[in-house]
PDB file of N, CA and C in Angstrom:
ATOM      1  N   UNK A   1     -24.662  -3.942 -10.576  1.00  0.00           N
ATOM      2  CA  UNK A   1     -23.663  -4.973 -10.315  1.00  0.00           C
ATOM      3  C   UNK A   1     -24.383  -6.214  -9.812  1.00  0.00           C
ATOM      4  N   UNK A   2     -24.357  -7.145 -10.129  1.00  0.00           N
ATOM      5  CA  UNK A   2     -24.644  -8.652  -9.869  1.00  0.00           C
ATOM      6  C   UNK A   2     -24.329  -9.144  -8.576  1.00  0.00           C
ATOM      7  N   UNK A   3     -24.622 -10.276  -7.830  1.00  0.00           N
ATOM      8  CA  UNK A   3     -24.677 -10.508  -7.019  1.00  0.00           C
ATOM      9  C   UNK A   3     -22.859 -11.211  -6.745  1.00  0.00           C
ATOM     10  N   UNK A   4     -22.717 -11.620  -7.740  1.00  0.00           N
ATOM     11  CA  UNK A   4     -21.789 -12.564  -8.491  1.00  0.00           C
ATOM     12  C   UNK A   4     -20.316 -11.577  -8.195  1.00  0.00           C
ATOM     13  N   UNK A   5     -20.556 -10.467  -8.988  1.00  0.00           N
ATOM     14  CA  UNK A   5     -19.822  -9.582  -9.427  1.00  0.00           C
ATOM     15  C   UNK A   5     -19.014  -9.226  -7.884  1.00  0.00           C
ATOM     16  N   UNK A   6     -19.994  -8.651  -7.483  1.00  0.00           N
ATOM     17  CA  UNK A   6     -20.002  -7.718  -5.798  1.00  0.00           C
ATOM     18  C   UNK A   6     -19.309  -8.797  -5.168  1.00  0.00           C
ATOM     19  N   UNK A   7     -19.400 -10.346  -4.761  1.00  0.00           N
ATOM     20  CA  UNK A   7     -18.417 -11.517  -4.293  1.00  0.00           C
ATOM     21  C   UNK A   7     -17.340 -11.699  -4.783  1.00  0.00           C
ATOM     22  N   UNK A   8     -17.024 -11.317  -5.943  1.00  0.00           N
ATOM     23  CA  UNK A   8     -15.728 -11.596  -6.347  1.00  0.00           C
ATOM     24  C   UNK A   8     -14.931 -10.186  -6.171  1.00  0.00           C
ATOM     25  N   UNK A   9     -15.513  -8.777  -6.336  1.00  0.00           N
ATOM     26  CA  UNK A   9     -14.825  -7.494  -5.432  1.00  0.00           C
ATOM     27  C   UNK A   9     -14.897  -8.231  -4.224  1.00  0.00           C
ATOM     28  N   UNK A  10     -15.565  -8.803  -3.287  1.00  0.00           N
ATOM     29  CA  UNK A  10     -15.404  -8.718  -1.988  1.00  0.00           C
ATOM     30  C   UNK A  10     -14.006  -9.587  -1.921  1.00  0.00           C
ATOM     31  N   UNK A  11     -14.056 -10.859  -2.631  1.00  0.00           N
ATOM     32  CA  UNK A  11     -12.811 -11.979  -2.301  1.00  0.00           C
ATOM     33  C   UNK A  11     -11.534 -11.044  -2.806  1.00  0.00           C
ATOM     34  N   UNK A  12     -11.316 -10.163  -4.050  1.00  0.00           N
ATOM     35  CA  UNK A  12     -10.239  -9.359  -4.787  1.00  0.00           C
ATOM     36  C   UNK A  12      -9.745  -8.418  -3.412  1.00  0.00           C
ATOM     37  N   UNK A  13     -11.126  -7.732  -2.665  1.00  0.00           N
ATOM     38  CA  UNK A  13     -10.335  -7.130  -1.684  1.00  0.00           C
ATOM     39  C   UNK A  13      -9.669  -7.810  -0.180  1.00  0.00           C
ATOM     40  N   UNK A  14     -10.346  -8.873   0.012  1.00  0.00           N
ATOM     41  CA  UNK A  14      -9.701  -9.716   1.079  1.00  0.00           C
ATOM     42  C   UNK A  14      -8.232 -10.141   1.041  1.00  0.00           C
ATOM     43  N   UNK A  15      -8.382 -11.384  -0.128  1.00  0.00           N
ATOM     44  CA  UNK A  15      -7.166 -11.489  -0.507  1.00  0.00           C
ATOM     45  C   UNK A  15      -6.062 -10.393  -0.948  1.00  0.00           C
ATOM     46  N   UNK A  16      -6.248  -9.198  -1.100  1.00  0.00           N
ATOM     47  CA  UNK A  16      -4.998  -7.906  -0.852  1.00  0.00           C
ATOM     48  C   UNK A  16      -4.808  -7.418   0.036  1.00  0.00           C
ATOM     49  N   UNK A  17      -6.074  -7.900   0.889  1.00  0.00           N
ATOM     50  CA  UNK A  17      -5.906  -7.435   2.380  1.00  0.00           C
ATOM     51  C   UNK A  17      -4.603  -8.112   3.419  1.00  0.00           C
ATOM     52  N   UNK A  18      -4.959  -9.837   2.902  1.00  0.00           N
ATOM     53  CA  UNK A  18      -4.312 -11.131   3.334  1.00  0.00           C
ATOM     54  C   UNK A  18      -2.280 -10.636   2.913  1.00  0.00           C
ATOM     55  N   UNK A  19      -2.491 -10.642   1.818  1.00  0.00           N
ATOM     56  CA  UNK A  19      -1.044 -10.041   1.051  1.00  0.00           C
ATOM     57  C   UNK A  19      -0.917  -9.189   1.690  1.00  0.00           C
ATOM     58  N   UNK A  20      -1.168  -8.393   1.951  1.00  0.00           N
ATOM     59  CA  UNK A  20      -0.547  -6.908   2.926  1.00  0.00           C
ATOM     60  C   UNK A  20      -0.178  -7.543   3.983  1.00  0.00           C
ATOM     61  N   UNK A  21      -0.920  -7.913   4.884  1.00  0.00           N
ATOM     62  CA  UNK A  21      -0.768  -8.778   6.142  1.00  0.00           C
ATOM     63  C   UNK A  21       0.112  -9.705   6.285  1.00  0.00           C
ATOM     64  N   UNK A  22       0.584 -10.281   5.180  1.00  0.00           N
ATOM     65  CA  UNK A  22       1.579 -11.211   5.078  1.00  0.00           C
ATOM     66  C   UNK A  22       3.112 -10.744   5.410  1.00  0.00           C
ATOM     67  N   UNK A  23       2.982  -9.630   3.873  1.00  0.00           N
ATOM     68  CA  UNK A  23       3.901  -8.899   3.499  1.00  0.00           C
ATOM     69  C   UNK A  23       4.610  -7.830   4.466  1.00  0.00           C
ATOM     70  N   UNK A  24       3.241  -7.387   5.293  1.00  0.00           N
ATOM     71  CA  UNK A  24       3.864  -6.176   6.457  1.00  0.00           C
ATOM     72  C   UNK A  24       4.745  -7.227   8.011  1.00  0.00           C
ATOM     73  N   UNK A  25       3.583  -8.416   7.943  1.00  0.00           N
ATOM     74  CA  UNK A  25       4.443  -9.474   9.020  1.00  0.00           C
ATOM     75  C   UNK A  25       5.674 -10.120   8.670  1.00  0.00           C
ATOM     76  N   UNK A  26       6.154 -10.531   7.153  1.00  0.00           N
ATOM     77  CA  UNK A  26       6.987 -10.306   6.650  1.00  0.00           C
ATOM     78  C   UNK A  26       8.468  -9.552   7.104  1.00  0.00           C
ATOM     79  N   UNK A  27       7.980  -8.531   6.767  1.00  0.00           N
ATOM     80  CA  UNK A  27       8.885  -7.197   6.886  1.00  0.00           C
ATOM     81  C   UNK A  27       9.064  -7.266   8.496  1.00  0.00           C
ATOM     82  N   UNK A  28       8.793  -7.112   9.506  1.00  0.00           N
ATOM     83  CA  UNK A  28       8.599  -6.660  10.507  1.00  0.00           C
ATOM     84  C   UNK A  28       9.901  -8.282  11.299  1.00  0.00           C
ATOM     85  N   UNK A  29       9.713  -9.535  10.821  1.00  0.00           N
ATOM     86  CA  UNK A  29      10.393 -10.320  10.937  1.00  0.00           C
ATOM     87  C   UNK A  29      11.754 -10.357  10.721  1.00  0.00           C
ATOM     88  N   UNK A  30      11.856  -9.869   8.912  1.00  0.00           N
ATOM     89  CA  UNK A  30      13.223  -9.717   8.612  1.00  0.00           C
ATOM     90  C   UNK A  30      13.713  -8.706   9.094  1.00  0.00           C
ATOM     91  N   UNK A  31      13.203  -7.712   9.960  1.00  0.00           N
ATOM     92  CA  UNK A  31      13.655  -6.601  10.353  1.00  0.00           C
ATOM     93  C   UNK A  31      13.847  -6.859  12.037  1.00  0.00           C
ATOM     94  N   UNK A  32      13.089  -7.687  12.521  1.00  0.00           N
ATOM     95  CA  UNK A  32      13.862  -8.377  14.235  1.00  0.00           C
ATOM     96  C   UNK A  32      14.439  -9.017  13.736  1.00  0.00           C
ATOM     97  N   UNK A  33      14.943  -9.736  12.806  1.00  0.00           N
ATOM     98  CA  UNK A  33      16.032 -10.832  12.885  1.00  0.00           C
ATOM     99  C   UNK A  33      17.325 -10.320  12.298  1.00  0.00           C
ATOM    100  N   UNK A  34      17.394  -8.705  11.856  1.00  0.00           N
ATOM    101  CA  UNK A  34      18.429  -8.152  11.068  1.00  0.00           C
ATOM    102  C   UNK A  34      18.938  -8.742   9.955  1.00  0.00           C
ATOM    103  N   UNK A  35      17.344  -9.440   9.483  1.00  0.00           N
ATOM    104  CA  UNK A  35      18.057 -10.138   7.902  1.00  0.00           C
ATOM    105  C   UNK A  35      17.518  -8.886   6.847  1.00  0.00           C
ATOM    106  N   UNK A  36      18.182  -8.614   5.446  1.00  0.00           N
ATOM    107  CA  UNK A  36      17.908  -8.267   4.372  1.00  0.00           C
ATOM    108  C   UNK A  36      17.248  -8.744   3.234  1.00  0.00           C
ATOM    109  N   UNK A  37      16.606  -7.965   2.651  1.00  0.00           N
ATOM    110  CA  UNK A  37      15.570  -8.942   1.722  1.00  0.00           C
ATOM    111  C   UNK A  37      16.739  -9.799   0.535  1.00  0.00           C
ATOM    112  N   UNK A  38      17.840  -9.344   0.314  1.00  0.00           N
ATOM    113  CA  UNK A  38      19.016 -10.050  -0.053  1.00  0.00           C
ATOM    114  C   UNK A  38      19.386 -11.248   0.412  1.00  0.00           C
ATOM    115  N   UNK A  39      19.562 -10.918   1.541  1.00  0.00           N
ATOM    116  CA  UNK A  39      19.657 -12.415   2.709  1.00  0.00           C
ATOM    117  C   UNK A  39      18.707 -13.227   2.531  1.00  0.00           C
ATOM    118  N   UNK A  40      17.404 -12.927   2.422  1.00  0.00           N
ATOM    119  CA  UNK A  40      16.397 -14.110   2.794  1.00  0.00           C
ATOM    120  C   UNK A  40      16.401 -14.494   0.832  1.00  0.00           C
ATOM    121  N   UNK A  41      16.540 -14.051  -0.047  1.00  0.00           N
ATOM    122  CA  UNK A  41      16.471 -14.454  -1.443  1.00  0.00           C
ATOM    123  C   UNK A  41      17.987 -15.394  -1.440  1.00  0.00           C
ATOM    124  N   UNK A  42      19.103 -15.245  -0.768  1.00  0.00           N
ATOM    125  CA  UNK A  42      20.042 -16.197  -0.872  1.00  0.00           C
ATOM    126  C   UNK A  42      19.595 -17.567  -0.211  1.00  0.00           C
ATOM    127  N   UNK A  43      19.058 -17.225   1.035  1.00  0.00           N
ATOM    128  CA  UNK A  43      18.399 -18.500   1.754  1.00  0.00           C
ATOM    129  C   UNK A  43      17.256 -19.271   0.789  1.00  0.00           C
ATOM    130  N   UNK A  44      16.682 -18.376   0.301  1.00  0.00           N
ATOM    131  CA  UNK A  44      15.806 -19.242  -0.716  1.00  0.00           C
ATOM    132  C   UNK A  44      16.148 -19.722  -1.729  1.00  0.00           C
ATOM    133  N   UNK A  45      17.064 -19.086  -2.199  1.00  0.00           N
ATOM    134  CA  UNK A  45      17.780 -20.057  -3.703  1.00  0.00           C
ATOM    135  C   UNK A  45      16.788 -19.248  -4.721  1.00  0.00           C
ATOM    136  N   UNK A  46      16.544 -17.821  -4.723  1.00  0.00           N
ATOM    137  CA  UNK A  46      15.781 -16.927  -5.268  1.00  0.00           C
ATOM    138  C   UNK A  46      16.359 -15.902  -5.654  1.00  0.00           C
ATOM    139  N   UNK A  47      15.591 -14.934  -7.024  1.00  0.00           N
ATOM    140  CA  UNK A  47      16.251 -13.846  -7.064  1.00  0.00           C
ATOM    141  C   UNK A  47      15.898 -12.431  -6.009  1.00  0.00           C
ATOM    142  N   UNK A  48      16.619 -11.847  -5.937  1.00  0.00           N
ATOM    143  CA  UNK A  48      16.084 -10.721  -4.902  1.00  0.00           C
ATOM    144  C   UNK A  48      14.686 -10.083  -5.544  1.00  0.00           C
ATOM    145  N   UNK A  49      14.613  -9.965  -6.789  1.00  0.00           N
ATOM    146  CA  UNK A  49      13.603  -9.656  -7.419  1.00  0.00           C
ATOM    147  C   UNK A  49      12.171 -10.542  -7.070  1.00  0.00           C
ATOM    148  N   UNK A  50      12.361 -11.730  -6.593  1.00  0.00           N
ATOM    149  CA  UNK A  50      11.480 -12.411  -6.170  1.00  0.00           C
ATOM    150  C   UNK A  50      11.067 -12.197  -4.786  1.00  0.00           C
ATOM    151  N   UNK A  51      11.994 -11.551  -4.506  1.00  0.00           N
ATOM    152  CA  UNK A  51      11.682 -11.380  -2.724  1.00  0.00           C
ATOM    153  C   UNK A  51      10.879 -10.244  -2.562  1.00  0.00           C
ATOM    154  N   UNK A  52      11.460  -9.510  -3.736  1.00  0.00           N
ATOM    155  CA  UNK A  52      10.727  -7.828  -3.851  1.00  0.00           C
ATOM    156  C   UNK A  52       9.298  -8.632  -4.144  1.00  0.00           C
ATOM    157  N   UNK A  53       9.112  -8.962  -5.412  1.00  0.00           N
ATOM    158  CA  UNK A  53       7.406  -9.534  -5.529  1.00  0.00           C
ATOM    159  C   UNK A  53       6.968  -9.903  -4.361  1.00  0.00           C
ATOM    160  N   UNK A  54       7.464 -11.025  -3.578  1.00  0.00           N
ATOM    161  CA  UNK A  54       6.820 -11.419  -2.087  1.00  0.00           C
ATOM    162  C   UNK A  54       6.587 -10.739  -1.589  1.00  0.00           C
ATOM    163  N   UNK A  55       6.946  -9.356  -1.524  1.00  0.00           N
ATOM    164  CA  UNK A  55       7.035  -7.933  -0.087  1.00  0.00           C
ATOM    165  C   UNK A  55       6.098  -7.317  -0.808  1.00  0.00           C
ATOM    166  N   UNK A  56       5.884  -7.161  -1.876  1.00  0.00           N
ATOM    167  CA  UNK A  56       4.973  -5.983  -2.402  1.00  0.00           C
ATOM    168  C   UNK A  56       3.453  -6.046  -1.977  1.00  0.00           C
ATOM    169  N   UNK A  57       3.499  -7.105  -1.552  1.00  0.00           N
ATOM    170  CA  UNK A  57       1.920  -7.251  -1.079  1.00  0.00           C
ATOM    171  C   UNK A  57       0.894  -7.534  -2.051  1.00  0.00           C
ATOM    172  N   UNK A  58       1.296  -7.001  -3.507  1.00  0.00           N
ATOM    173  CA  UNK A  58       0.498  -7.521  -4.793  1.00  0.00           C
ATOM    174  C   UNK A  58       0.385  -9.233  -5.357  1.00  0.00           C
ATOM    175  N   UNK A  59       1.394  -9.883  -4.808  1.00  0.00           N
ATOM    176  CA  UNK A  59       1.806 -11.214  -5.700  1.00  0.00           C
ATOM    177  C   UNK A  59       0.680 -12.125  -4.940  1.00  0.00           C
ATOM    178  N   UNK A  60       0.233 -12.772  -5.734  1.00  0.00           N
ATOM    179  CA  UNK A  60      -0.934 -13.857  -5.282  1.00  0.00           C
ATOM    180  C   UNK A  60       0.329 -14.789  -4.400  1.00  0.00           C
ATOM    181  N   UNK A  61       0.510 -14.563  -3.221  1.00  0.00           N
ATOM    182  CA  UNK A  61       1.072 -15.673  -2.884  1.00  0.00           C
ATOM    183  C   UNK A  61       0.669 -17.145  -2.315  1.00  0.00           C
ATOM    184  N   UNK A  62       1.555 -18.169  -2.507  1.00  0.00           N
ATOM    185  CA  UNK A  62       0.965 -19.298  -2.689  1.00  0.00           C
ATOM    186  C   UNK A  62       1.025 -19.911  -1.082  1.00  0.00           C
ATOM    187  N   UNK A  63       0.715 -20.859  -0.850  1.00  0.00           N
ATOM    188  CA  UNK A  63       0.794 -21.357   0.723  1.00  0.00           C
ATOM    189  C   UNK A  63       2.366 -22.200   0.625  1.00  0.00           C
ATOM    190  N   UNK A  64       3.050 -22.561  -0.739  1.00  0.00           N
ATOM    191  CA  UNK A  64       4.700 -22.887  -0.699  1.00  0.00           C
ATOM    192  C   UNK A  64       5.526 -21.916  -0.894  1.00  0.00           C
ATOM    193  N   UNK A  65       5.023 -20.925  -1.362  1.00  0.00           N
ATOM    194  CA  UNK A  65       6.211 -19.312  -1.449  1.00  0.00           C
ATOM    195  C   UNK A  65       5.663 -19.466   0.164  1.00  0.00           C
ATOM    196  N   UNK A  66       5.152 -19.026   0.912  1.00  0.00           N
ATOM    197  CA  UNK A  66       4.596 -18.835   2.279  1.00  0.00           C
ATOM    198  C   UNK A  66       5.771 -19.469   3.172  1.00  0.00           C
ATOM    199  N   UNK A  67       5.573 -20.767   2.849  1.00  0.00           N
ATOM    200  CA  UNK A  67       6.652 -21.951   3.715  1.00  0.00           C
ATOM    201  C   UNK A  67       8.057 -22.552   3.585  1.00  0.00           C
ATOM    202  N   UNK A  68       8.268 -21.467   2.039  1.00  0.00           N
ATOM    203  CA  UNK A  68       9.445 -21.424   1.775  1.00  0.00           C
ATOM    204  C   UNK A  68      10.454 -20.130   2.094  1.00  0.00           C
ATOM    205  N   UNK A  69       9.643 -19.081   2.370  1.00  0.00           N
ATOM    206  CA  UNK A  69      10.166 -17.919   2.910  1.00  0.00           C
ATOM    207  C   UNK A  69      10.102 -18.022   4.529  1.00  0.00           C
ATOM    208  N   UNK A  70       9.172 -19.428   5.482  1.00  0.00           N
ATOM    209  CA  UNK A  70       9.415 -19.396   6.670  1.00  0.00           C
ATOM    210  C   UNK A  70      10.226 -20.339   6.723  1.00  0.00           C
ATOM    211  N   UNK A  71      10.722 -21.587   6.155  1.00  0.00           N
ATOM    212  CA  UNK A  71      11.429 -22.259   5.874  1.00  0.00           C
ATOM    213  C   UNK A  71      12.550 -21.483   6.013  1.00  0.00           C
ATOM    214  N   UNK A  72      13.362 -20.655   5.209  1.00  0.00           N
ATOM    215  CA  UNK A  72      14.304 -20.226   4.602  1.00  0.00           C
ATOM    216  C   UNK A  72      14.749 -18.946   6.276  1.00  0.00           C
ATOM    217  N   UNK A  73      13.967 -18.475   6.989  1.00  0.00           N
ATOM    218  CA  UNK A  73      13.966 -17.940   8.102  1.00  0.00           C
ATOM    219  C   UNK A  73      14.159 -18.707   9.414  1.00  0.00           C
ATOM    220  N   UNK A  74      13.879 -19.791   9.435  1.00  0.00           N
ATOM    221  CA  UNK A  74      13.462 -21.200  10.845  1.00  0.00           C
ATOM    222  C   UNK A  74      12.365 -20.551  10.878  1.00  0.00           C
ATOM    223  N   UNK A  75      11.166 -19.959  10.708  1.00  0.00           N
ATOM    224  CA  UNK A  75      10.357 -19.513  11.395  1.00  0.00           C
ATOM    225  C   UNK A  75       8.938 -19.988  11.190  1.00  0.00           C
ATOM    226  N   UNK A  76       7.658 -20.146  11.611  1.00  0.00           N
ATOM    227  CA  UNK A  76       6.356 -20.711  11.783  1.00  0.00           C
ATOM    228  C   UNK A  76       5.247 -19.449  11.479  1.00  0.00           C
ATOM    229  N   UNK A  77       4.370 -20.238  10.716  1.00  0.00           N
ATOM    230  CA  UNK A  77       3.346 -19.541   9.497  1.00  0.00           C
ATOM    231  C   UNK A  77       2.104 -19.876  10.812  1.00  0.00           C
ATOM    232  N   UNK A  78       1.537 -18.850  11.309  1.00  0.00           N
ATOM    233  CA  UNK A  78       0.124 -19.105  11.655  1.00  0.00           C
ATOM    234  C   UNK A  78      -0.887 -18.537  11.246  1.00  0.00           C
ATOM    235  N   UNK A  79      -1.917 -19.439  10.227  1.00  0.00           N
ATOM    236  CA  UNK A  79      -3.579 -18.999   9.572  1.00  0.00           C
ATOM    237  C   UNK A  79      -4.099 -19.659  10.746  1.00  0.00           C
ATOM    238  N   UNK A  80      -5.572 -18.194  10.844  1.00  0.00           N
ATOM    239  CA  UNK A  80      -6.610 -18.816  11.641  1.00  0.00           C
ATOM    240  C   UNK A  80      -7.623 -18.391  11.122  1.00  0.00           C
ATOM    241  N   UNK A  81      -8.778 -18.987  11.014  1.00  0.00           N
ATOM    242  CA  UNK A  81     -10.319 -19.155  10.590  1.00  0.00           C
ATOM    243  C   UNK A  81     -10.812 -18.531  11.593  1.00  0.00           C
ATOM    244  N   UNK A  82     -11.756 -17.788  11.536  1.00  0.00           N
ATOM    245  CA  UNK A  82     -12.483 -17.327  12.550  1.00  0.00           C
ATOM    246  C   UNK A  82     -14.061 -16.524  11.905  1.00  0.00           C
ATOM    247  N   UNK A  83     -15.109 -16.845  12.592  1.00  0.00           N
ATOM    248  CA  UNK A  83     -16.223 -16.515  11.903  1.00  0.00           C
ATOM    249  C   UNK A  83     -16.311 -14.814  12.328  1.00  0.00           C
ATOM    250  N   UNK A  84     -16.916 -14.344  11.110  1.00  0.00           N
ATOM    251  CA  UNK A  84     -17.325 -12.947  11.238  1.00  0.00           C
ATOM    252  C   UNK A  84     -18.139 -12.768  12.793  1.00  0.00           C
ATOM    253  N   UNK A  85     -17.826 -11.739  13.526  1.00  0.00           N
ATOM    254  CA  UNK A  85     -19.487 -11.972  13.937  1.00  0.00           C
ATOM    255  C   UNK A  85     -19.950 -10.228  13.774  1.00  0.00           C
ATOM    256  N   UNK A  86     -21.154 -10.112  14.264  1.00  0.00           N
ATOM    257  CA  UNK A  86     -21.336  -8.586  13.889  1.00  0.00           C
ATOM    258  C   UNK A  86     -21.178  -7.278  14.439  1.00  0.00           C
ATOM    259  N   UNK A  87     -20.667  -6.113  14.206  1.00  0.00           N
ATOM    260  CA  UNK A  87     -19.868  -4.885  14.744  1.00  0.00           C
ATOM    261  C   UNK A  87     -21.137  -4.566  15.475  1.00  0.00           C
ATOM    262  N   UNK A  88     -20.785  -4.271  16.762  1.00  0.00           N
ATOM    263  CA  UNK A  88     -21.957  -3.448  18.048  1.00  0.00           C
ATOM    264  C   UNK A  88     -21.541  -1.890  17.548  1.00  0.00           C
ATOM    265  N   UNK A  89     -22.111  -1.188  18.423  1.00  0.00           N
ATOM    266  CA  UNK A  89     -22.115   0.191  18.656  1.00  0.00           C
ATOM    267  C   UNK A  89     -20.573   0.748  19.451  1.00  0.00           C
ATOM    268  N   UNK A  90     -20.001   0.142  19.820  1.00  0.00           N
ATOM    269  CA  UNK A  90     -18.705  -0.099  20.969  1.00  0.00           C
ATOM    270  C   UNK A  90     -17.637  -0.536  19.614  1.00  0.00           C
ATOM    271  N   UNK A  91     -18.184  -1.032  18.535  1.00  0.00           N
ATOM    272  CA  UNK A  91     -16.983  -1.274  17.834  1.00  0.00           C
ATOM    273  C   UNK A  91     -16.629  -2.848  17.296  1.00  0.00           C
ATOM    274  N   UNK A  92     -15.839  -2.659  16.417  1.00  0.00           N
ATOM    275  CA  UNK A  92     -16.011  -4.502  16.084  1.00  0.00           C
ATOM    276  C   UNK A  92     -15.668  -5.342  17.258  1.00  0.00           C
ATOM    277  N   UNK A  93     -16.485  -6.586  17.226  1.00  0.00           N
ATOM    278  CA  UNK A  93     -16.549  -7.931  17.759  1.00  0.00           C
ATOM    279  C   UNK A  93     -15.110  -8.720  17.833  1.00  0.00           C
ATOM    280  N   UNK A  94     -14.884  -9.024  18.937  1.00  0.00           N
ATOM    281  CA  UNK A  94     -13.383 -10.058  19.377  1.00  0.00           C
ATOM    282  C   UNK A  94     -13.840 -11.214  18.942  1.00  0.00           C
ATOM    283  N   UNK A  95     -13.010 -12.023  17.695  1.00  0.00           N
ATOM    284  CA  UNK A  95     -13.471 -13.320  17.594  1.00  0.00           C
ATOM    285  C   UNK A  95     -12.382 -14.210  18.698  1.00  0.00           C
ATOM    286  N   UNK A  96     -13.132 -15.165  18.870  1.00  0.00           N
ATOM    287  CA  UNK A  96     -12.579 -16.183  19.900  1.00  0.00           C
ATOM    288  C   UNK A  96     -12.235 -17.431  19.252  1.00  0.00           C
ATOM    289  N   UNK A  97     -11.855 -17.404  18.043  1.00  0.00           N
ATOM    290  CA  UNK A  97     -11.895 -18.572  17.170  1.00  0.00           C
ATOM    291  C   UNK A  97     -10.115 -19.156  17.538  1.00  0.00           C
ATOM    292  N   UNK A  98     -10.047 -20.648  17.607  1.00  0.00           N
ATOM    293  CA  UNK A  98      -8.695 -20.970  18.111  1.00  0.00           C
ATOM    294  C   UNK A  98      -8.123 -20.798  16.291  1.00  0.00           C
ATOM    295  N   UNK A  99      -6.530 -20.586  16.787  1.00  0.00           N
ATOM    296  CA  UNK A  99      -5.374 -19.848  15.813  1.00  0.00           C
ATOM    297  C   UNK A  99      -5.117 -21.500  15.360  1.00  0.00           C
ATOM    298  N   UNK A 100      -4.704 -21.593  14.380  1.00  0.00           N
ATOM    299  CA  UNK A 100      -4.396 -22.770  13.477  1.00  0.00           C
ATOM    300  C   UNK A 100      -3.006 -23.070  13.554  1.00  0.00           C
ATOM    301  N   UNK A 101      -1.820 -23.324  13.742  1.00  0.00           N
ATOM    302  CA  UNK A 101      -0.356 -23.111  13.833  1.00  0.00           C
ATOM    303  C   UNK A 101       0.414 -24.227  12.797  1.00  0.00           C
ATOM    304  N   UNK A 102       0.832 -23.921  11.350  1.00  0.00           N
ATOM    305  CA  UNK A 102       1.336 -24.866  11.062  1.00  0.00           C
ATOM    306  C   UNK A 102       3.245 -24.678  11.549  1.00  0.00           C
ATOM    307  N   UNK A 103       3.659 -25.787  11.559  1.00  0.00           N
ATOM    308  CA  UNK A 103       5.295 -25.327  12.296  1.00  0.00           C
ATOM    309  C   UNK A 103       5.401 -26.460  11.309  1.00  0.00           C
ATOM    310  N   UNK A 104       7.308 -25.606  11.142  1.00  0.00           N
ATOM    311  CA  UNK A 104       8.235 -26.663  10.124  1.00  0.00           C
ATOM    312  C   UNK A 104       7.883 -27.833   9.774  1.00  0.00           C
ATOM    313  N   UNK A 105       7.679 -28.532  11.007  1.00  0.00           N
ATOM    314  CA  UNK A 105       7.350 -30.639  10.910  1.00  0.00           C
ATOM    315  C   UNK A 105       6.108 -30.519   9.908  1.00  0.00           C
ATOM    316  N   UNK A 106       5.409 -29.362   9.582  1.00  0.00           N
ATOM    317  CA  UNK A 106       4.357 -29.617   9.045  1.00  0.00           C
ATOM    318  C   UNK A 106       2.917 -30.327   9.542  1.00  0.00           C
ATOM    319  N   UNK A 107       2.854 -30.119  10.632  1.00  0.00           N
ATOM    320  CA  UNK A 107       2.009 -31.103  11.298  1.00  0.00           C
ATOM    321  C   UNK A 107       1.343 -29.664  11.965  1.00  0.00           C
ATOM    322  N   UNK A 108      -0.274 -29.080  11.879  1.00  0.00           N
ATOM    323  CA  UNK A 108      -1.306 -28.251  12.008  1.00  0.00           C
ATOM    324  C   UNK A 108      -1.748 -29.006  13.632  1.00  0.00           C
ATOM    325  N   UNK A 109      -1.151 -27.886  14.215  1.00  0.00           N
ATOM    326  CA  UNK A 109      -1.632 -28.002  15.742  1.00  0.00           C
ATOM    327  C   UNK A 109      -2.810 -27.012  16.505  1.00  0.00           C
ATOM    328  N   UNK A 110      -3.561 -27.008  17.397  1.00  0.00           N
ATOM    329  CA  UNK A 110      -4.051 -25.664  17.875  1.00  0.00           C
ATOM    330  C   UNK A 110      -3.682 -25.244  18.929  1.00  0.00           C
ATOM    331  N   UNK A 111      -3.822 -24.072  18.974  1.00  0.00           N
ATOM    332  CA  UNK A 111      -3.261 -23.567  20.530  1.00  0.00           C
ATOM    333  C   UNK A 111      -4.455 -23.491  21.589  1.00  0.00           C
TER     334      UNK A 111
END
């Protein structure tokens, strides 16, 4: 396998990693707020079938499906960057990297 090859498995498994993570924070939302994945596809002006793709954790989702499903909730999307650093003997490394917060106004604040 190529050097090439092995980076693009690595990005294929991140990004399904990212989708899961989305998809399980997702779920866990519409489920404190006692909405249905019905409910949040009416709020979106979507088919429920689309909501199912969003949840499945498979759909490349985009950063406007993202802000249109927190949109459609009132609710706030936070990505954060944070550098690898390397696993000790005790177990992986706490990154300390500040959380990125974009909120409705659209305006990327840090905490």
């Amino acid at each position: 396998m190529s050097f090439f090859a092995s980076g693009e498995s690595n990005v294929e498994l991140a990004g399904a990693q990212l989708a899961r993570q989305a998809s399980a924070s997702l779920a866990g939302l519409l489920a404190g707020l006692g909405t249905s994945r019905a409910d949040l596809a009416k709020a979106m002006g979507v088919s429920p079938g689309r909501v199912s793709q969003i949840m499945s954790g498979d759909s490349n989702l985009t950063m406007r499906t993202l802000a249109a499903v927190a949109e459609a909730l009132g609710a706030d999307i936070e990505i954060r960057f944070s550098p690898r650093l390397p696993q000790t003997a005790q177990g992986p490394s706490v990154s300390n990297g500040e959380p990125l917060s974009l909120h409705k106004s659209g305006v990327a604040s840090h905490r």
